[in-house]
N, C-alpha and C. Protein backbone atom coordinates (compact mmCIF):
# COMPACT_ATOMS: atom_id res chain seq x y z
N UNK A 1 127.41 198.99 -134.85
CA UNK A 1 126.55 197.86 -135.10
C UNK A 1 127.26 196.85 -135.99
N UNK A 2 127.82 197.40 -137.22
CA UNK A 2 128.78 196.29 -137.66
C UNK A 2 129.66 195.86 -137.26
N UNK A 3 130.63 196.53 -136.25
CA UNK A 3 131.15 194.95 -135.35
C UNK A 3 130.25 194.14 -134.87
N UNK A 4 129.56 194.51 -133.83
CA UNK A 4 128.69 193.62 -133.37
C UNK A 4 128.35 192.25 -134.41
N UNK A 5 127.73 192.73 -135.34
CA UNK A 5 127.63 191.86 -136.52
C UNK A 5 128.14 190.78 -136.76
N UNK A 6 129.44 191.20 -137.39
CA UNK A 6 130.33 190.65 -137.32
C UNK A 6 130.86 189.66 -135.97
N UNK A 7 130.78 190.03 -135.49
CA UNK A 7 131.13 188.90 -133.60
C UNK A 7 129.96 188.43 -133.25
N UNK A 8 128.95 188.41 -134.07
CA UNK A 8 127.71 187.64 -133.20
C UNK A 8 128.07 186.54 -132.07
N UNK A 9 127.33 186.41 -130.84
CA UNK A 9 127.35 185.71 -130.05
C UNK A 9 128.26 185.79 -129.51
N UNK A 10 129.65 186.84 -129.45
CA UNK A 10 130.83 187.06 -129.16
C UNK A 10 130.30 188.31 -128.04
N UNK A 11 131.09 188.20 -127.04
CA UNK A 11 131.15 189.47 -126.05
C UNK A 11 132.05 190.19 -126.24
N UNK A 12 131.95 191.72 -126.72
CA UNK A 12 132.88 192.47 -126.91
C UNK A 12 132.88 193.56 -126.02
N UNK A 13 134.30 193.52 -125.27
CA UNK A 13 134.94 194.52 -124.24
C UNK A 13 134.28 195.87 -124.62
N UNK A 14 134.32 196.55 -123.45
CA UNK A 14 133.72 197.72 -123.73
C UNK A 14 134.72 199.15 -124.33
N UNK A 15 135.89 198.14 -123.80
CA UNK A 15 137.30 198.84 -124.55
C UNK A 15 137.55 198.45 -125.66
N UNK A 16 137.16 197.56 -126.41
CA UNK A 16 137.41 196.87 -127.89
C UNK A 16 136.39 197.77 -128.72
N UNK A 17 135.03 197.95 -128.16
CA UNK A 17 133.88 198.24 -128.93
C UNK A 17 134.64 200.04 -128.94
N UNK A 18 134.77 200.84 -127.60
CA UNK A 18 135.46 202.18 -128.39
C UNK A 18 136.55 202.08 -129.25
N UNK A 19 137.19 201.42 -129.01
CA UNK A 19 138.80 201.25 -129.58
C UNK A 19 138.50 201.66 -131.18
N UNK A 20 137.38 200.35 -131.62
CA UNK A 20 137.32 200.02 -133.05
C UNK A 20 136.20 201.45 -133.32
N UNK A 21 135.49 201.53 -132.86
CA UNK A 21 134.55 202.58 -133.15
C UNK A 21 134.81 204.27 -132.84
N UNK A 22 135.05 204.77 -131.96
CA UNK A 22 135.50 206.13 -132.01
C UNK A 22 137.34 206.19 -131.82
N UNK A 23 138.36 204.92 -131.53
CA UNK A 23 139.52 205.28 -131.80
C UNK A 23 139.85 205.06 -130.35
N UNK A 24 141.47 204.83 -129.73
CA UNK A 24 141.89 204.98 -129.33
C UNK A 24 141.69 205.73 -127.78
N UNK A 25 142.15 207.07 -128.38
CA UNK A 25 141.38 208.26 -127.27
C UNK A 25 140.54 207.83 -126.62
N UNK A 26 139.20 207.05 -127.33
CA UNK A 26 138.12 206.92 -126.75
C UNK A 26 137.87 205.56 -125.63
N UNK A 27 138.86 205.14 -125.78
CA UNK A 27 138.89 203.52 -124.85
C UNK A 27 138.58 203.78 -123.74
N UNK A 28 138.60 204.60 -123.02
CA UNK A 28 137.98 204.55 -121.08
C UNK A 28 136.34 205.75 -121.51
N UNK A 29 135.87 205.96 -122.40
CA UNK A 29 134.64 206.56 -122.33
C UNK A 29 133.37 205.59 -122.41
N UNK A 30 133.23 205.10 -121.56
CA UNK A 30 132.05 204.09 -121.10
C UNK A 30 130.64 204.56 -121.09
N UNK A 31 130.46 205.80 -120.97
CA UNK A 31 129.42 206.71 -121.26
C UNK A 31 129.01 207.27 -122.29
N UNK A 32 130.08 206.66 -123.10
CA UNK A 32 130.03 206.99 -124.69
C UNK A 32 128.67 205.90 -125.12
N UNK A 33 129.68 204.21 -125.01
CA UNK A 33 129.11 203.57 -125.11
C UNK A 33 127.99 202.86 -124.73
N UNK A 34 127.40 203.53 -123.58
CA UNK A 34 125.80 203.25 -122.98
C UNK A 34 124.94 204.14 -123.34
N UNK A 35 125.22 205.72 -123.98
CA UNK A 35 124.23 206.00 -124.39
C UNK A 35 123.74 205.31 -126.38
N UNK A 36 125.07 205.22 -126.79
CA UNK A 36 124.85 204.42 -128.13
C UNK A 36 123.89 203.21 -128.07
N UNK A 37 124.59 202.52 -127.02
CA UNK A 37 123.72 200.87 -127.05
C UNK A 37 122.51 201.37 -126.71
N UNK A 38 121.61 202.19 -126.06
CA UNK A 38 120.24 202.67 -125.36
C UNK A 38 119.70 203.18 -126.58
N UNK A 39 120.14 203.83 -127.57
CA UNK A 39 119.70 204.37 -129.18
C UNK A 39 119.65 202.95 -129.60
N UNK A 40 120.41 202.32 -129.91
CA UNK A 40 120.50 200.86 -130.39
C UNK A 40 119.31 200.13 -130.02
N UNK A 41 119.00 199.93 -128.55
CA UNK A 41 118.03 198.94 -127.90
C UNK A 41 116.43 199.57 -128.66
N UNK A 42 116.46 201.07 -129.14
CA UNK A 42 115.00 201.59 -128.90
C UNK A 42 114.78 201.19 -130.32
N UNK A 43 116.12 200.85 -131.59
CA UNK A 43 115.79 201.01 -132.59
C UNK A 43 114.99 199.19 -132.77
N UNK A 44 116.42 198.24 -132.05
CA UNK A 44 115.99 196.97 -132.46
C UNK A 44 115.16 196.40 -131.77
N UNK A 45 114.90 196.93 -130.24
CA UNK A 45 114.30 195.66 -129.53
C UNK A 45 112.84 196.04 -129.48
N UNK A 46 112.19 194.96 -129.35
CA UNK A 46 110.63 195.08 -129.15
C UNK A 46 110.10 195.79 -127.79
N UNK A 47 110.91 195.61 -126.88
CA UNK A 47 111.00 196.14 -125.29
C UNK A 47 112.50 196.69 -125.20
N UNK A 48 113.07 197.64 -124.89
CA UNK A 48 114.01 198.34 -125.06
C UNK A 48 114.46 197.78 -123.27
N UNK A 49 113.70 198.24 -122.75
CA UNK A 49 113.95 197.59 -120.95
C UNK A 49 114.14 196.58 -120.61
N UNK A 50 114.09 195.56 -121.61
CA UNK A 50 114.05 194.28 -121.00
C UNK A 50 114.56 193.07 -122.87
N UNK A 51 115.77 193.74 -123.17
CA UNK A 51 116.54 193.70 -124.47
C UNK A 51 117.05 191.76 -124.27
N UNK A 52 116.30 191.37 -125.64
CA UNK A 52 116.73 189.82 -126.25
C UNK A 52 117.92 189.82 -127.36
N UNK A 53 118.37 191.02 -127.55
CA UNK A 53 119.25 190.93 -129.12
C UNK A 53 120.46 191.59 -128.79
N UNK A 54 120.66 192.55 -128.10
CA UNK A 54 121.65 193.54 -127.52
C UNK A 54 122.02 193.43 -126.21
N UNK A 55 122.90 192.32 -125.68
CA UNK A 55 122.61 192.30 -124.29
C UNK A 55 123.86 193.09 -123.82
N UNK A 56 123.73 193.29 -122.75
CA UNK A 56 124.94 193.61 -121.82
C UNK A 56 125.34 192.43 -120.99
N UNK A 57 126.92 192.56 -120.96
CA UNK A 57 128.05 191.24 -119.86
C UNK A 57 128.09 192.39 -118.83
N UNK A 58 127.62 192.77 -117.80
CA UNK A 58 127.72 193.26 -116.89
C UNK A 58 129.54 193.16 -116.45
N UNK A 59 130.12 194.21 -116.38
CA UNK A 59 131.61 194.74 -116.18
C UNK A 59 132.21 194.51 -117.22
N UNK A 60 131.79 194.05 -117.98
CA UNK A 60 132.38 193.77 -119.47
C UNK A 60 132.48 194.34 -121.03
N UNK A 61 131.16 194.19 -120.93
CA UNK A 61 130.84 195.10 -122.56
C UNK A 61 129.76 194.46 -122.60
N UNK A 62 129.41 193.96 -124.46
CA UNK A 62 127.58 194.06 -124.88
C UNK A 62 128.35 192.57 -125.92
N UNK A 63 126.69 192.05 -126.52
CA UNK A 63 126.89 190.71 -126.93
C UNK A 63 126.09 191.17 -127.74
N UNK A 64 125.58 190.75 -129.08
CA UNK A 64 124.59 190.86 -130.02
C UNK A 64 124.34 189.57 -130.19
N UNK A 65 123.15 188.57 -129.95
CA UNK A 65 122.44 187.85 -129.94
C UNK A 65 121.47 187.53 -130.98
N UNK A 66 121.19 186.28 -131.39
CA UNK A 66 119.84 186.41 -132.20
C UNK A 66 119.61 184.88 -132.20
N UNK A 67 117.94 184.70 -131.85
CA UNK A 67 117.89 183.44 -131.22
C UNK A 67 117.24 182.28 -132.60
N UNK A 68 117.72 181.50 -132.60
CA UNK A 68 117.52 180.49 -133.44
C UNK A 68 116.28 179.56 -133.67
């Protein structure tokens, strides 16, 4: 979550987000990172299914958002 933070409004690779967060090793575990963001969505979003703050770039990675 604190990258995210930090990169607001920034799209971060889904290889950047393991890289910095579980290391190296972890750069092709994509399944890592969708069950994290799904814990993430239930904590922040008001609708977890249908997420305004945590989005996903479809083939890409996730964006953290917050609307003005």
């Amino acid at each position: 979550m604190a990258l995210l933070v930090r990169n607001v409004g920034k799209v971060l690779t889904h290889r950047q987000l393991l890289t910095e967060v579980w290391g190296a090793a972890y750069a092709e575990e994509t399944q890592y990172l969708r069950v994290y963001m799904g814990q993430l969505r239930h904590k922040l979003e008001e609708d977890p299914a249908r997420p305004r703050r945590l989005l996903t770039e479809p083939g890409v990675g996730y964006r953290l958002h917050f609307q003005t």
